[in-house]
Protein backbone atom coordinates (compact mmCIF):
# COMPACT_ATOMS: atom_id res chain seq x y z
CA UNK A 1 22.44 26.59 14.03
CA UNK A 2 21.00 29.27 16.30
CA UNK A 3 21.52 32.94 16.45
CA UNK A 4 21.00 32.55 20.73
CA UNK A 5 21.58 30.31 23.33
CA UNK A 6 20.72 31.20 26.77
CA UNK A 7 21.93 29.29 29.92
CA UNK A 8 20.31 29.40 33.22
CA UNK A 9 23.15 29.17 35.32
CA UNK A 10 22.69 26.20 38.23
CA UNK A 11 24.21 26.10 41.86
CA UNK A 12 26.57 23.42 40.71
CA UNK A 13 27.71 22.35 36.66
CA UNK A 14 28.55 19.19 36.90
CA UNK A 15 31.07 17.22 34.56
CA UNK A 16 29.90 13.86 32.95
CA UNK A 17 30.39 10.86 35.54
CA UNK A 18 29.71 13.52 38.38
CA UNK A 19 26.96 12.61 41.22
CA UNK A 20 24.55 15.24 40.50
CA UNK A 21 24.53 17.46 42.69
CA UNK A 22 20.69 19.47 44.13
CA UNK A 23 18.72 17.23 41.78
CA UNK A 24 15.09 18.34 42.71
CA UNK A 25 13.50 20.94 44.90
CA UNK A 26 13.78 25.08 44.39
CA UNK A 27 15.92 24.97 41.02
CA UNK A 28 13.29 22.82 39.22
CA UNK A 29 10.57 23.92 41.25
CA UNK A 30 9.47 26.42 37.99
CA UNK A 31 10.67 27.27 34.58
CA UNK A 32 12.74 30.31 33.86
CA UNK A 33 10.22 32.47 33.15
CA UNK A 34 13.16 35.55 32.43
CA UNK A 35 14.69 33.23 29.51
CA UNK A 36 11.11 32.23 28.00
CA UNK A 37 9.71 35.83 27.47
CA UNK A 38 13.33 36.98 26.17
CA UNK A 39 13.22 34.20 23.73
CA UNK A 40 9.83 34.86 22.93
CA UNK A 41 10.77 38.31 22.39
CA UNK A 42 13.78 37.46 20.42
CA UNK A 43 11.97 35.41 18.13
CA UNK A 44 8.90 37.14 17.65
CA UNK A 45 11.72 39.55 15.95
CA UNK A 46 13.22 36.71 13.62
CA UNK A 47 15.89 35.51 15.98
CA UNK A 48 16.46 31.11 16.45
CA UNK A 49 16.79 30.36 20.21
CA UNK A 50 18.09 27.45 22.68
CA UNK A 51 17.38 27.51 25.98
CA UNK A 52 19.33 25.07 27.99
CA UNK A 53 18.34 24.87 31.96
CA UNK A 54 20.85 23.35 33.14
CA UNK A 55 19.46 21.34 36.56
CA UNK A 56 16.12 20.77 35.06
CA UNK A 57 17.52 19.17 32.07
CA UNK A 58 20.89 17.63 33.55
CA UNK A 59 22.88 18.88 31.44
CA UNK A 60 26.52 18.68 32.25
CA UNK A 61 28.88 21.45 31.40
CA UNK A 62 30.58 19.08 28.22
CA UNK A 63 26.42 19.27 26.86
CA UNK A 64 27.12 23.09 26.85
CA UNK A 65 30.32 23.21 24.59
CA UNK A 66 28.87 20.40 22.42
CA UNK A 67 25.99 23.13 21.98
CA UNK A 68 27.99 26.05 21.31
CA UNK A 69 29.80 23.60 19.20
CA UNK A 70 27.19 22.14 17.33
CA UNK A 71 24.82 25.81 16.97
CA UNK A 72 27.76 27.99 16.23
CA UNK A 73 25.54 31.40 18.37
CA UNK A 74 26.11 35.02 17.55
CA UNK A 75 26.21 35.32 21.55
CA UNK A 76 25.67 32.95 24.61
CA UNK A 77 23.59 34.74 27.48
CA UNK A 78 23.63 33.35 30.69
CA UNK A 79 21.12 33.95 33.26
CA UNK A 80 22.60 33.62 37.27
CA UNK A 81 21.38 34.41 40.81
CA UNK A 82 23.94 34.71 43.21
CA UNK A 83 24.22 31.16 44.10
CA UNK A 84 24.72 30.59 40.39
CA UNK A 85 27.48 33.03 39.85
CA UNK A 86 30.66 30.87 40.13
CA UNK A 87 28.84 28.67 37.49
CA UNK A 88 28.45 31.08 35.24
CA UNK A 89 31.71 32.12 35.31
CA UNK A 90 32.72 28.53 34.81
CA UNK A 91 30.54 27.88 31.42
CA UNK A 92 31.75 31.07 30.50
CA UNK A 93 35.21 30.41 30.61
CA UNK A 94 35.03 27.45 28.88
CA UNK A 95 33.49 29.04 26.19
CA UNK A 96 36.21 31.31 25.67
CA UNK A 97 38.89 28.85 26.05
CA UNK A 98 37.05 26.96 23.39
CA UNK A 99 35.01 28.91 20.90
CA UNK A 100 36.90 32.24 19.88
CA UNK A 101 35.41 35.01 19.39
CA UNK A 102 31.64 33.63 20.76
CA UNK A 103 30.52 37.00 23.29
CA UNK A 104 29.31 35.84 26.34
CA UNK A 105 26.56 37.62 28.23
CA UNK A 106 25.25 37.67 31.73
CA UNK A 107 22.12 39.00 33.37
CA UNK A 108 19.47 37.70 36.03
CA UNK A 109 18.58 38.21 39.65
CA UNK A 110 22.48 39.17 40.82
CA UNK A 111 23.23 41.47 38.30
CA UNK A 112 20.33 42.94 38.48
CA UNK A 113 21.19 44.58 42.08
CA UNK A 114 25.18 44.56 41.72
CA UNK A 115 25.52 45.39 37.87
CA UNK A 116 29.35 46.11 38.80
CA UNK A 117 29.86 42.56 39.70
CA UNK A 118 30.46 42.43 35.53
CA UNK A 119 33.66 45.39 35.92
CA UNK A 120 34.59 43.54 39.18
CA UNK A 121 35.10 39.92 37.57
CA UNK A 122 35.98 41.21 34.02
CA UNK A 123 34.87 37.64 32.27
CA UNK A 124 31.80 38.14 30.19
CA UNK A 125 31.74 40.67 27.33
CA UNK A 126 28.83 42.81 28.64
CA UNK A 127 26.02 42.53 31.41
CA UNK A 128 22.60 43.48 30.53
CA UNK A 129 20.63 44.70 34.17
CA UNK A 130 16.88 44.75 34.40
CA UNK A 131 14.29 43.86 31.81
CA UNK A 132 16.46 42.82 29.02
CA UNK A 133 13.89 41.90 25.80
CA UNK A 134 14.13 44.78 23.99
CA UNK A 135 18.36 45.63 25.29
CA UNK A 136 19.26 42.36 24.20
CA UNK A 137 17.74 42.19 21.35
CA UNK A 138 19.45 45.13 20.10
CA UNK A 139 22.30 44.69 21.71
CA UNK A 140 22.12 41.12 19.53
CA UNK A 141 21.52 43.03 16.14
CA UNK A 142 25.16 44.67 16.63
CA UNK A 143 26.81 41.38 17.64
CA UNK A 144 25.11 40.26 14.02
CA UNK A 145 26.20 43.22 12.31
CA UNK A 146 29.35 42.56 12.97
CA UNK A 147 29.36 45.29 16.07
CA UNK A 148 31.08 45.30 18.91
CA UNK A 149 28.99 45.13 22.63
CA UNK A 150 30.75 45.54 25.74
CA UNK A 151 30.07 47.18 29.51
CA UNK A 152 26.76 47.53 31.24
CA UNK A 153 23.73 47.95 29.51
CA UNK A 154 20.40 48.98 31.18
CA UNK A 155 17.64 46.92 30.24
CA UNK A 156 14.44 49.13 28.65
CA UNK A 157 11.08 48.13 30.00
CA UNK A 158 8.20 46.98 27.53
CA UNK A 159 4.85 48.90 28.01
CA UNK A 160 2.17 48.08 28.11
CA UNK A 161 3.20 44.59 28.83
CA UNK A 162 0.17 42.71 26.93
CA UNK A 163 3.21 43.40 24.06
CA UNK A 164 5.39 41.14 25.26
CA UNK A 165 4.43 37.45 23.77
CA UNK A 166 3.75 34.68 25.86
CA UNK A 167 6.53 32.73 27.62
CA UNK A 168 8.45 30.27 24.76
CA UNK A 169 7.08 27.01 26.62
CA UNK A 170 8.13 25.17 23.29
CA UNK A 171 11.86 25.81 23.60
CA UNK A 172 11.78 23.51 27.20
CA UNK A 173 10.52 20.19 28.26
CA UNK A 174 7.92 20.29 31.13
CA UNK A 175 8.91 16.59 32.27
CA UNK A 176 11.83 18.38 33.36
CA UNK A 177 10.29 20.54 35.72
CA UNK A 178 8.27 17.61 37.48
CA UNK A 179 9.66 15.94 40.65
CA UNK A 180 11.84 13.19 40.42
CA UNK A 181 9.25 10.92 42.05
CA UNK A 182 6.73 11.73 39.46
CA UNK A 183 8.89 11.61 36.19
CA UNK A 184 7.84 8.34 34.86
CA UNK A 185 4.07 9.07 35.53
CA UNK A 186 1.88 10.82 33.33
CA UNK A 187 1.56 14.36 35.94
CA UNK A 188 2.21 17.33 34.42
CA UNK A 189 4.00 20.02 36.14
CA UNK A 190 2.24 23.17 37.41
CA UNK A 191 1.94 26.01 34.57
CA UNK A 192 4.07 28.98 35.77
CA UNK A 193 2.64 32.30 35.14
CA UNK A 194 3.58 36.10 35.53
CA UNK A 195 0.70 38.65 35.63
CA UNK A 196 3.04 40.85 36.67
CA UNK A 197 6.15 42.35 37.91
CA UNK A 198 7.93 44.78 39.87
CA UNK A 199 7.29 44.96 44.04
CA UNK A 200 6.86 48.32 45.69
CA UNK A 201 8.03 46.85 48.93
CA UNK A 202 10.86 47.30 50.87
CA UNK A 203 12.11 43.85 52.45
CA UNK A 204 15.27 44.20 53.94
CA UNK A 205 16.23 40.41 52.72
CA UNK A 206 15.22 40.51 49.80
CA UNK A 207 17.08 42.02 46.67
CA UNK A 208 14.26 43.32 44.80
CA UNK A 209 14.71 46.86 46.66
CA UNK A 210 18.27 47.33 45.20
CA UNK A 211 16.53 46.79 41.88
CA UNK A 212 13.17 49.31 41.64
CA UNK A 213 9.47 49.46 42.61
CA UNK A 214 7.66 50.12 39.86
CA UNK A 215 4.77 47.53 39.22
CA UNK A 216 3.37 47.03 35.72
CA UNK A 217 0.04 45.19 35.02
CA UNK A 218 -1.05 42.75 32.50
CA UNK A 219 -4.72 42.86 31.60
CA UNK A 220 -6.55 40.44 32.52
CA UNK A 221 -7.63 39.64 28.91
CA UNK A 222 -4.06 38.66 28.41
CA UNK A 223 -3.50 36.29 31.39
CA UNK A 224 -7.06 34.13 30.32
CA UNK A 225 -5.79 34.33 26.77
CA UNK A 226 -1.93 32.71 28.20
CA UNK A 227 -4.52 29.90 30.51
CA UNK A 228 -6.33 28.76 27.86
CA UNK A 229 -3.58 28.96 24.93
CA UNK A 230 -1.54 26.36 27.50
CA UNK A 231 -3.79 24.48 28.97
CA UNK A 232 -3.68 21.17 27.79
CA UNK A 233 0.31 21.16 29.22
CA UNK A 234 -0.74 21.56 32.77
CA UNK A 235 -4.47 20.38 33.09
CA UNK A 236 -5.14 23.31 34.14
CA UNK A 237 -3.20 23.80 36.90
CA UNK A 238 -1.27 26.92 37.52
CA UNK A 239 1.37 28.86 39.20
CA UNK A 240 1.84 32.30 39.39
CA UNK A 241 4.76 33.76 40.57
CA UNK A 242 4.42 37.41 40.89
CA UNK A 243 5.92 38.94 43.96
CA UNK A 244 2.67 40.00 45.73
CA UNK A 245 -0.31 38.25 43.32
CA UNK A 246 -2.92 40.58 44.97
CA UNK A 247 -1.14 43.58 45.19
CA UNK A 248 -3.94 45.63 43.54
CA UNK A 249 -7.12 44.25 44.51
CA UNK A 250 -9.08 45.36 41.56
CA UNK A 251 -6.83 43.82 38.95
CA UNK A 252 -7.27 40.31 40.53
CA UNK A 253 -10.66 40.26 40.67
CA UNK A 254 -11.13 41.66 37.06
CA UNK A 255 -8.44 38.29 36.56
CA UNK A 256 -11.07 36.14 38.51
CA UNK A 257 -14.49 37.41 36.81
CA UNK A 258 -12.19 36.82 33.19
CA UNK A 259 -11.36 33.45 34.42
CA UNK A 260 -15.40 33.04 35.51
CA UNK A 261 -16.53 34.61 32.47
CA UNK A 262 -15.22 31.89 30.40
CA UNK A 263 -16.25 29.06 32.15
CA UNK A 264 -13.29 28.01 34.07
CA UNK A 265 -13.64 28.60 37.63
CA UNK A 266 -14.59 24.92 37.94
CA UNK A 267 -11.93 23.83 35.79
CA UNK A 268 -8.76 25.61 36.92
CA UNK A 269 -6.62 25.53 40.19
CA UNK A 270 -4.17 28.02 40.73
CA UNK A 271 -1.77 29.45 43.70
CA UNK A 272 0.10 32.41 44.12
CA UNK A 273 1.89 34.49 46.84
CA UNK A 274 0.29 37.51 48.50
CA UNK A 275 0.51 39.94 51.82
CA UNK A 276 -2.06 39.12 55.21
CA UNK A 277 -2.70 42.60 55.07
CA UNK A 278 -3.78 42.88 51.27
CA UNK A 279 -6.52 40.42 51.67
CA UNK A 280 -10.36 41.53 51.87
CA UNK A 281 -13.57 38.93 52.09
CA UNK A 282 -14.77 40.09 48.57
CA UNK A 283 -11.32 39.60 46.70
CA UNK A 284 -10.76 36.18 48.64
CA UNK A 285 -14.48 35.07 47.57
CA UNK A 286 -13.78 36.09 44.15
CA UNK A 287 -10.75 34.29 44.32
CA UNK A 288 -11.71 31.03 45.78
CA UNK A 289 -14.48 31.17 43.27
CA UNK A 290 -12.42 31.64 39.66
CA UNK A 291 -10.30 28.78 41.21
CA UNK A 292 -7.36 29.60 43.34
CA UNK A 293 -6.69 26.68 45.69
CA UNK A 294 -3.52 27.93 47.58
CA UNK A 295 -1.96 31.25 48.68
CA UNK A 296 1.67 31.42 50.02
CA UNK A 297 2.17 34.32 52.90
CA UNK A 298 5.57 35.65 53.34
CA UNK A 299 5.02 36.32 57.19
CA UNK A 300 8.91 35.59 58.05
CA UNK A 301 8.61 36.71 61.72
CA UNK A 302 6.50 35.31 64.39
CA UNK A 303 7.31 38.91 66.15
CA UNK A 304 5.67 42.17 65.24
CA UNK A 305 8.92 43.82 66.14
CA UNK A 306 11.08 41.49 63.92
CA UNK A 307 8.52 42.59 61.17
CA UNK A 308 8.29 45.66 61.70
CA UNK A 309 11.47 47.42 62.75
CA UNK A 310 13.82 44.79 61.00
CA UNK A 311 12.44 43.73 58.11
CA UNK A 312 10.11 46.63 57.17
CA UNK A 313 7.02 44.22 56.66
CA UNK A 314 5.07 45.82 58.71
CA UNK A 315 2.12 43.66 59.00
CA UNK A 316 0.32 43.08 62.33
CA UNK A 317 -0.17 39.35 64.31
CA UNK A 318 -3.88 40.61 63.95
CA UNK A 319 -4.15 40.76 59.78
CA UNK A 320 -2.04 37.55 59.74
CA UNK A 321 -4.94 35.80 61.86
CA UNK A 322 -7.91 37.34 59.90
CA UNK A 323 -6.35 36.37 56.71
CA UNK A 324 -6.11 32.69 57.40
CA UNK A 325 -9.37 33.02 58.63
CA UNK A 326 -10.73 34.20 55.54
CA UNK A 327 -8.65 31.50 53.36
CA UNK A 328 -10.29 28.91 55.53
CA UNK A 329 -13.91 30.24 55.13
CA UNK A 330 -13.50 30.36 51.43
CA UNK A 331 -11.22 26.59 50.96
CA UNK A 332 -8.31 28.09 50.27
CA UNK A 333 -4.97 26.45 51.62
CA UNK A 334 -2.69 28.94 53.79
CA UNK A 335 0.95 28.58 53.27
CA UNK A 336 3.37 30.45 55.61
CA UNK A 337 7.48 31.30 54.62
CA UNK A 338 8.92 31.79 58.02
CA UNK A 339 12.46 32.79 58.73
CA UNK A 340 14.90 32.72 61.75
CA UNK A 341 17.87 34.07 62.12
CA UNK A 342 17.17 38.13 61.59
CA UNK A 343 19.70 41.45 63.33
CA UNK A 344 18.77 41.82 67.44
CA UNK A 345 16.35 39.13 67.02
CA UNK A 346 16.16 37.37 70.58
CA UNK A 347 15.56 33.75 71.82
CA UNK A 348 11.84 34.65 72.67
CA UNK A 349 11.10 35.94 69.22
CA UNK A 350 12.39 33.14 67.63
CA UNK A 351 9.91 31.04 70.06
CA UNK A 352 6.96 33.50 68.50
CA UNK A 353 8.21 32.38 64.96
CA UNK A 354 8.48 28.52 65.95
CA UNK A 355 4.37 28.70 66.89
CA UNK A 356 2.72 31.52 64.97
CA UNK A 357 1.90 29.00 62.50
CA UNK A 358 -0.37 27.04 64.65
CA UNK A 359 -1.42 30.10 66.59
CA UNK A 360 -3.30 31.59 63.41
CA UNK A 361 -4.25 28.00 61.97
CA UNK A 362 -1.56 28.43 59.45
CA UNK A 363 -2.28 24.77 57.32
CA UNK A 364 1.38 24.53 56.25
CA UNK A 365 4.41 25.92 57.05
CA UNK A 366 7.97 26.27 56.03
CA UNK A 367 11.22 27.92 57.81
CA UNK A 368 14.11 28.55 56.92
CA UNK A 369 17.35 30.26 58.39
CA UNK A 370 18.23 33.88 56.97
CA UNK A 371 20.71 33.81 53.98
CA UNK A 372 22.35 37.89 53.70
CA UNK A 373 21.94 37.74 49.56
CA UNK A 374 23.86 40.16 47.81
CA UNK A 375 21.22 43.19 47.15
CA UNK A 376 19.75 42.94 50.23
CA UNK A 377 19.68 45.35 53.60
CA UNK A 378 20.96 42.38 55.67
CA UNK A 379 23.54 41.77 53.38
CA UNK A 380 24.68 45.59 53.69
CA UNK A 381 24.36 45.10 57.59
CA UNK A 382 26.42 42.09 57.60
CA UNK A 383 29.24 43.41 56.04
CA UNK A 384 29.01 46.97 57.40
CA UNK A 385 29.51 44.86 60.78
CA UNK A 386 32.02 42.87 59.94
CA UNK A 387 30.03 39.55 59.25
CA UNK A 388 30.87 38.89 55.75
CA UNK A 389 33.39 39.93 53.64
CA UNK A 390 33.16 42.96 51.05
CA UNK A 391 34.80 40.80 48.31
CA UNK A 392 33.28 37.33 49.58
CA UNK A 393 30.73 37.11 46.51
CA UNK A 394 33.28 37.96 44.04
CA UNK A 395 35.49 35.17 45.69
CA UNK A 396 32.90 32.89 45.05
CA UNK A 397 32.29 33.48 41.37
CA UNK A 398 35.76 33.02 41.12
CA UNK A 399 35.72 29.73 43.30
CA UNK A 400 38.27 30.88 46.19
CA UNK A 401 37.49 29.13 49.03
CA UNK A 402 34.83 26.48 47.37
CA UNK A 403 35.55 23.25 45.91
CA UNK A 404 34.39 21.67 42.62
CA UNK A 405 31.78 20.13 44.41
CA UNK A 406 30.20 22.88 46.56
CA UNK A 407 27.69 24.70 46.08
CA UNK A 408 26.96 28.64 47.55
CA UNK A 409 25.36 27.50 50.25
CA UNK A 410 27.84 25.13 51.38
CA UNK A 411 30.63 27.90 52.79
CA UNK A 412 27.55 30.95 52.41
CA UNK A 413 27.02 32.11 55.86
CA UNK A 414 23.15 32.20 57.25
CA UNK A 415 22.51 35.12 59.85
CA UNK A 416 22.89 34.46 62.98
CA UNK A 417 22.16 37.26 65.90
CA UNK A 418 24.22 38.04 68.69
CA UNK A 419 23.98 35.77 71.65
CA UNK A 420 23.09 32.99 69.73
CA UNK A 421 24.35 30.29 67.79
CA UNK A 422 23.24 28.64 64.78
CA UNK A 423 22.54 25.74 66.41
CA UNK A 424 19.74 27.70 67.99
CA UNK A 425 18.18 28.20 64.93
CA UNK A 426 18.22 24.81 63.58
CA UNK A 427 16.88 23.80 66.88
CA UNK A 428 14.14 26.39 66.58
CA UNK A 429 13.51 25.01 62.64
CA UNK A 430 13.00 21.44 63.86
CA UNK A 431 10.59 22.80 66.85
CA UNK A 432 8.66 24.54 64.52
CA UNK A 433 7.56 21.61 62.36
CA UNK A 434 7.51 19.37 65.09
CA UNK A 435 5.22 21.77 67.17
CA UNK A 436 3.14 22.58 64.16
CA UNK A 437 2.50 18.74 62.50
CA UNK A 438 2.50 16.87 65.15
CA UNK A 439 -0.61 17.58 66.37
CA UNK A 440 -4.33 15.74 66.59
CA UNK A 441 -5.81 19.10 65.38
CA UNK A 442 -3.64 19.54 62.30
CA UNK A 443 -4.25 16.09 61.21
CA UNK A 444 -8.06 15.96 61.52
CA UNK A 445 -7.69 19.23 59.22
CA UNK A 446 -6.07 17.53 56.73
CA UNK A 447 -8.98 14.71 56.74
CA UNK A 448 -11.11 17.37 56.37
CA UNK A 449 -9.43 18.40 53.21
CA UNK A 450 -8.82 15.34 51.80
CA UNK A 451 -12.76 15.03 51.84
CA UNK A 452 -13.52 17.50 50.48
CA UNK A 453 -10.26 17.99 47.74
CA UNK A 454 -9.67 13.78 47.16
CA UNK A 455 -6.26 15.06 45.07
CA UNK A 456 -4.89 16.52 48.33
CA UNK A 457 -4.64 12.80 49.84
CA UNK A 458 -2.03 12.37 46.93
CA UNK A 459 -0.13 15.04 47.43
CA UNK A 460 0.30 14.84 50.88
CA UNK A 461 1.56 11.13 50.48
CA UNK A 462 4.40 12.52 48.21
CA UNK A 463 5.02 15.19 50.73
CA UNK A 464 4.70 12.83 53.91
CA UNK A 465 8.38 11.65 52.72
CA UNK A 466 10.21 14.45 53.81
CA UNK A 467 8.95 14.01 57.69
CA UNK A 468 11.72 12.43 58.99
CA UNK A 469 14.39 14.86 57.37
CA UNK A 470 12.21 17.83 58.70
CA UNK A 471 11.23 16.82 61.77
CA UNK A 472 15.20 15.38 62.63
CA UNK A 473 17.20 18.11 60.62
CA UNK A 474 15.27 21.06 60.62
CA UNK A 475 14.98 20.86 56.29
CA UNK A 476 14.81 18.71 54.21
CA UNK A 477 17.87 16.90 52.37
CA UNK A 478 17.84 19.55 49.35
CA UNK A 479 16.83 22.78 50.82
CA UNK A 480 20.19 25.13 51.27
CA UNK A 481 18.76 26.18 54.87
């Protein structure tokens, strides 16, 4: 028996003798780092937990009852993005129909911008929005107490945040969270890591806006401390996924002298996402120095305009260029996240998207076509003008107008702009890797790397697979867009 179990709600829940359906890619790409630190936190306070991930683990929605079954939990929490919402509601009504009197629970990235969705589709007891350690913890206690909980509760944030425990990496199984290809091989995934959170930026697709700004620190102390404590699980290989990794120039390199001080610059790789215009010589030497192998740009737009008067990332052609330039001087790998399919955007800006990858000597690139996510400022444009529905993401969760089968992004619309059509973008997708790729110059660069970083041969085998989906469809056979 448990007192928790928490459910990260997946695209699709499949029943037993079901195809599954996304099997790899983005929803085992990392571990829910949300549910570890809340189970952390619950049980640094003398609560059992049971995470179940639901993709990762393929575990089909009869595993979940035989769970709730078999634990007998004070209260189920479940964990959904948008495109996990009608799930959610699924395992939740099962629950109900099949355990009385077990609360249910929800929270994540889609409550955490529409907290009403909870009074909207009146099927889980309460919602908890934001940081929820400490508010569900308490709200917990009650349910144990033999207390009622019910309604919205706002989550409480934890300062400073070295008092929040490390992630509960025990409660989960990191085979889970390696590719398919790789499961029956001795690789270990990638170590995910949080140094921080919060993002004071203002992306008009992305949710985080609807949500706050504030951005709290861990010391650097702390991160080292979480490295070394885990690193026998990933050989030293890590992930961090903090919304802008570099955001305060300062705190990174005090992470990279920690990570120097103790020996392991030479013994660590690590990647992260950041901003072209956040990067200076001395924090990219420090960086390439304690270790960091990769950096992941979210440039979106090949069009300053785009950038800067549509999505409000306004970040110049000419800091994009000097920031690669800097990643190559140092040996770190440049990753761009490009996007097509933005409000006014035009058939020549899309054409600026398709080659500003190979304009700034981008090494690897990937597009995709703009999703309006509930939370977001394209979202609020969309249905302000008539593009989506007001009630379409509550007719989701509810499953009108999706099969069993589907997924969100099945019926979902992507953006498209006026005067074109979405084959344009598609086309524009499979230009873009076609135009970047295929070419002498990019592959002598990869040579390069391989001699220099042997492992990099490997990986680029494994990723060599997904060519002919890229380079034909525009994505490849499990990415939503």
């Amino acid at each position: 028996m448990v007192d928790v179990i928490l459910i990260h709600s997946p695209m699709v829940v499949n029943r037993r003798g079901q195809d599954w359906i996304f099997s790899d890619g983005d929803e085992v790409s990392n571990y829910h780092m949300g549910l570890l630190y809340l189970s952390a936190y619950l049980e640094k306070n003398g609560m059992s937990v049971k995470i179940l991930d639901v993709t990762a683990a393929r575990i089909t929605l009869e595993d979940i009852l035989e769970n709730v079954a078999q634990e007998k939990p004070t209260v189920v929490g479940i964990s959904a993005t948008s495109s996990g919402l009608r799930s959610a509601v699924s395992i939740c009504r099962r629950i109900k129909e099949n355990f009385e009197g077990v609360p249910v629970c929800i929270g994540g990235a889609h409550v955490n911008c529409d907290p009403h969705f909870h009074e909207r589709v009146p099927v889980f007891d309460y919602c908890v929005m934001g940081e929820g350690e400490k508010t569900f913890y308490e709200s917990v206690v009650k349910l144990k107490n033999g207390e009622k909980v019910e309604g919205i509760l706002q989550g409480e944030s934890i300062e400073p945040l070295d008092d929040v425990p490390f992630p509960a990496r025990h409660l989960i199984e990191f085979q889970d969270y390696v590719r398919w290809e790789h499961r029956n091989s001795t690789k270990k995934p990638n170590a995910t890591m949080l140094g921080s959170r919060g993002c004071p930026f203002k992306c008009t697709f992305c949710s985080i806006p609807a949500v706050g700004h504030k951005v709290r620190y861990r010391s650097a102390k702390n991160i080292v401390d979480e490295m070394e404590a885990i690193y026998d699980t990933c050989d030293g290989n890590y992930t961090f996924v903090d919304d802008v990794l570099t955001l305060n120039q300062n705190k990174t390199i005090e992470l990279c002298d920690e990570i120097i001080k103790r020996g392991l610059g030479d013994k660590v790789k690590w990647n992260g996402m950041t901003r072209a215009e956040i990067l200076g010589e001395k924090l990219v030497a420090k960086m390439a120095e304690a270790g960091c192998n990769d950096l992941f740009f979210g440039i979106e737009s090949g069009s300053e305009r785009v950038r800067t008067d549509v999505i409000a990332k306004k970040i110049s052609n000419e800091e994009i260029k000097n920031a690669v330039s800097l990643c190559r001087k140092y040996g770190i790998v440049t990753n761009f996240f490009l996007m097509v399919g933005f409000p006014t955007e035009t058939h020549e800006e899309i054409q600026e998207t398709v080659e500003i990858g190979k304009k700034s000597g981008a090494d690897m690139i990937g597009i995709h076509q703009t999703i309006p996510f509930p939370g977001t400022g394209i979202y609020d444009y969309s249905v302000k003008n008539g593009l989506i529905e007001e009630n379409l993401i509550d007719r989701f969760a509810l499953g009108d107008g999706w099969s069993e089968k589907e997924s969100f992004h099945d019926n979902w619309p992507n953006f498209v702009p006026e005067g074109l059509e979405t084959k344009d973008l598609v086309d524009a997708k499979k230009r873009a890797y076609r135009e970047h790729y295929l070419r002498p110059s990019w592959a002598w660069s990869r040579v390069k790397l391989w001699m220099k970083a042997p492992y990099r041969f490997k990986q680029d085998l494994n990723t060599l697979r997904h060519a002919p989906d890229v380079f034909i469809f525009g994505k490849t056979l499990n990415t939503p867009s």
